[in-house]
Protein backbone atom coordinates (compact mmCIF):
# COMPACT_ATOMS: atom_id res chain seq x y z
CA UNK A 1 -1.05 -31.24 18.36
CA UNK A 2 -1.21 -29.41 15.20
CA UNK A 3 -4.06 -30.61 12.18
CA UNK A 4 -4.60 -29.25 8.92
CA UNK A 5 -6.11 -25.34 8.18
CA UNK A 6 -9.57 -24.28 9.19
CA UNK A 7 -11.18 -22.93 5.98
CA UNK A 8 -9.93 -19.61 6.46
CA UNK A 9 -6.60 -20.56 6.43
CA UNK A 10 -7.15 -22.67 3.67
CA UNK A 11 -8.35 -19.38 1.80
CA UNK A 12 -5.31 -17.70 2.64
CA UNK A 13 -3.21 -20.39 1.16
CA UNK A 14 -4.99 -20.87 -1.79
CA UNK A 15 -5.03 -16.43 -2.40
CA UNK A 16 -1.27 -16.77 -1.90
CA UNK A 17 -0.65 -19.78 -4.49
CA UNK A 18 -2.82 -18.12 -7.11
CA UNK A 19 -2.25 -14.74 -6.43
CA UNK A 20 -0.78 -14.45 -10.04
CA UNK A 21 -2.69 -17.31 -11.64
CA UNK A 22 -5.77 -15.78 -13.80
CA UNK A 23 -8.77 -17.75 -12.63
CA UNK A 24 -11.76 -17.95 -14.38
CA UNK A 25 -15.44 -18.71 -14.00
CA UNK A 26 -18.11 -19.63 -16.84
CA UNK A 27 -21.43 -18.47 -16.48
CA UNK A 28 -22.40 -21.87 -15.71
CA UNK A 29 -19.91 -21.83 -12.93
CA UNK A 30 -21.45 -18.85 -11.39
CA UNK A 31 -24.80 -19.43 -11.66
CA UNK A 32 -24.26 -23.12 -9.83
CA UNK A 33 -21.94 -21.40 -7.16
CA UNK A 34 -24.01 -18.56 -6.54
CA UNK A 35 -27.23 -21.65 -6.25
CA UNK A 36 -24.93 -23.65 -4.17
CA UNK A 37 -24.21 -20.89 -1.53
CA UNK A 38 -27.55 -19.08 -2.25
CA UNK A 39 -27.90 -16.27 1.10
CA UNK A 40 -24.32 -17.30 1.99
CA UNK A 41 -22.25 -14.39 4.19
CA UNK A 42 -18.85 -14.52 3.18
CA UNK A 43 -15.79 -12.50 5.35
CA UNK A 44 -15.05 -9.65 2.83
CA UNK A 45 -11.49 -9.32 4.01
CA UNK A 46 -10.38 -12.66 2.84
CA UNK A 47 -9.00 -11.80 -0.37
CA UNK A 48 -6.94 -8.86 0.74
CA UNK A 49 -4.46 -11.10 2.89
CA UNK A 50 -2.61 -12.61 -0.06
CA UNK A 51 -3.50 -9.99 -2.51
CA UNK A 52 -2.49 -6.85 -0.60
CA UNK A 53 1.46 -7.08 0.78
CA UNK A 54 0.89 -4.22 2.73
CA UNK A 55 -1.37 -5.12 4.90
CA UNK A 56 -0.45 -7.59 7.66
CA UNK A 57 -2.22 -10.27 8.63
CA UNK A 58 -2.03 -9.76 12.34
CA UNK A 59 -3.47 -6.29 11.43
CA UNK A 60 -6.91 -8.05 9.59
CA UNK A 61 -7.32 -10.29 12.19
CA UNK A 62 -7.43 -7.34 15.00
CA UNK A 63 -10.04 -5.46 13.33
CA UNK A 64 -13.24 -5.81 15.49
CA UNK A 65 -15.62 -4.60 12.52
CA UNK A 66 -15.24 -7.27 9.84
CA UNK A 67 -17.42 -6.93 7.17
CA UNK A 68 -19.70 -9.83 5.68
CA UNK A 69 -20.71 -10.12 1.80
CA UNK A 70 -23.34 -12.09 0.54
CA UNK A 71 -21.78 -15.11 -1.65
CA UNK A 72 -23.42 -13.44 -4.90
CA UNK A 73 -21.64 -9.76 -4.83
CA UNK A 74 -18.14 -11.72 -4.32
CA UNK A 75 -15.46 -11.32 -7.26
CA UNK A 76 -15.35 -14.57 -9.57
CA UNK A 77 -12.16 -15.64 -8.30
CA UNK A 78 -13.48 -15.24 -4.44
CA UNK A 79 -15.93 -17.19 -5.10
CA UNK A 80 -13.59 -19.68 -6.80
CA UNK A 81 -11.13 -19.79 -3.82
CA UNK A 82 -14.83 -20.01 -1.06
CA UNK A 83 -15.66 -22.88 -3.05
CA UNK A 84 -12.27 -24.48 -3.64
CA UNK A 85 -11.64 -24.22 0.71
CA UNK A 86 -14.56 -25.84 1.66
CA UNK A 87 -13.73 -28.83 -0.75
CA UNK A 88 -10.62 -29.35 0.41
CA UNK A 89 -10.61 -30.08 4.52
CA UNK A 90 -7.79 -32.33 5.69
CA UNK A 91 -5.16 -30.65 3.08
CA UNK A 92 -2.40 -28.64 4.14
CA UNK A 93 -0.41 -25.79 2.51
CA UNK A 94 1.63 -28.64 0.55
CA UNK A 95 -1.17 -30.10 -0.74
CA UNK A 96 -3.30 -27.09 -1.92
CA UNK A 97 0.19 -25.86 -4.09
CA UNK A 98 -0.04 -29.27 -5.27
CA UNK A 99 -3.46 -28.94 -6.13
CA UNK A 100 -2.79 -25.11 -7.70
CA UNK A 101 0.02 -26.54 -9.85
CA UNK A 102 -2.43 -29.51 -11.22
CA UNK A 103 -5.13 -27.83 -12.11
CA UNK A 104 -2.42 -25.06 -13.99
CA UNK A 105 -0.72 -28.11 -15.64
CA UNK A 106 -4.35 -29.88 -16.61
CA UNK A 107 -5.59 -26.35 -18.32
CA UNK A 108 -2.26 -26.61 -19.88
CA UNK A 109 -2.65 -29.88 -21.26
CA UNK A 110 -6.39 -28.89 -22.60
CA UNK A 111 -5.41 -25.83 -24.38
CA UNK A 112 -1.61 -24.84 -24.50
CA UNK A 113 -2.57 -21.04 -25.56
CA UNK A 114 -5.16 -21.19 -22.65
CA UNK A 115 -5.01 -17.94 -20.57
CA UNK A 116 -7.36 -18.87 -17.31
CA UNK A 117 -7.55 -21.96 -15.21
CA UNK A 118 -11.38 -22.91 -14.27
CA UNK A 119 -13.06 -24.38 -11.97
CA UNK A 120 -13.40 -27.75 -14.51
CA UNK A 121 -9.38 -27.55 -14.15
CA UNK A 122 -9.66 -27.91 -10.13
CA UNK A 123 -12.52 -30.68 -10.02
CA UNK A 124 -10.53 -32.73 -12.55
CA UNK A 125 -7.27 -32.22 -10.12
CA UNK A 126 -9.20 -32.61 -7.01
CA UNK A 127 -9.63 -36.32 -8.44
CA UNK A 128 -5.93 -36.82 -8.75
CA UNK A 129 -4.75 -34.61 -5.65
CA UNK A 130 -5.64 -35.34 -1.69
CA UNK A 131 -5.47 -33.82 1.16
CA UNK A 132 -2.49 -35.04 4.13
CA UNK A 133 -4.80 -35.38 6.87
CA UNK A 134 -7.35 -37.86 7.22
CA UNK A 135 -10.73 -37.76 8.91
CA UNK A 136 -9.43 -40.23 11.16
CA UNK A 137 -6.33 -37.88 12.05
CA UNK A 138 -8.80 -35.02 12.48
CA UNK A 139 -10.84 -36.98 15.00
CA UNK A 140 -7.79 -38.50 17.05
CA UNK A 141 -6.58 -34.60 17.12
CA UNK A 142 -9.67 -33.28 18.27
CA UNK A 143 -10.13 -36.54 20.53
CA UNK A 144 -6.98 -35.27 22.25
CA UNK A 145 -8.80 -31.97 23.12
CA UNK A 146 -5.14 -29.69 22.40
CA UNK A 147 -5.74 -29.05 18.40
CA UNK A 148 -3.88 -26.25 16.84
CA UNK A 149 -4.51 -25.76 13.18
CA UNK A 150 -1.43 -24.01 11.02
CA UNK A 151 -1.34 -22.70 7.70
């Protein structure tokens, strides 16, 4: 049986679908996230799979010695894309471009000269976009003791 991406594969969809989207954080922004996930360890290799074509992601996930970050010293857009995984469980690869292209489309509509999407932009499409697979999916999957995830 195959469910929706763990949150690291939900990080590695989201790097890949805004690899060349500038994202943006207020101070605001950081100051809540870096609250939110206050003495938070965060994989520092996530953001290289989608960002670095070179390097292969069988080759990151053989390393033994993976590095952890606190939440805090993470880039603004890492800690975009932590934040953004976590709040979507249950959506699959289809679902986070949709969510990508809304919250592009909703900065858009704000500000046609706008140059960065925010965080505001993905809250306000988190409200119109959901994820494929329910809790209740989840729970019959896992149920079935033979759960694959895919990304």
């Amino acid at each position: 049986l195959v469910t929706s991406p763990d949150e690291a594969g939900r990080k590695q969809i989201f790097n890949i679908h805004t690899k060349n989207m500038p994202l943006a954080l207020s101070t605001e922004e950081i100051e809540m996230l870096d609250k939110m996930y206050k003495d938070k360890k965060i994989e520092s290799f996530i953001s290289k799979i989608a960002s670095d074509d070179s390097t292969k992601q069988q080759d990151l996930a053989k390393k033994k010695n993976i590095k952890f970050s606190d939440f805090k010293d993470l880039s603004d857009r890492d800690k975009l894309i932590h934040f953004l995984s976590e709040k979507t469980h249950g959506f699959v690869g289809a679902d986070i471009e949709s969510l990508v292209r809304e919250a592009a489309m909703l900065a858009l509509r704000e500000n046609i000269e706008c140059k960065e999407v925010r965080l505001k932009n993905f809250e306000e499409a988190l409200k119109k976009v959901t994820g494929s697979v329910s809790k209740t999916d989840i729970d019959r999957y896992r149920k079935n003791g033979k759960q694959k995830s895919f990304y």
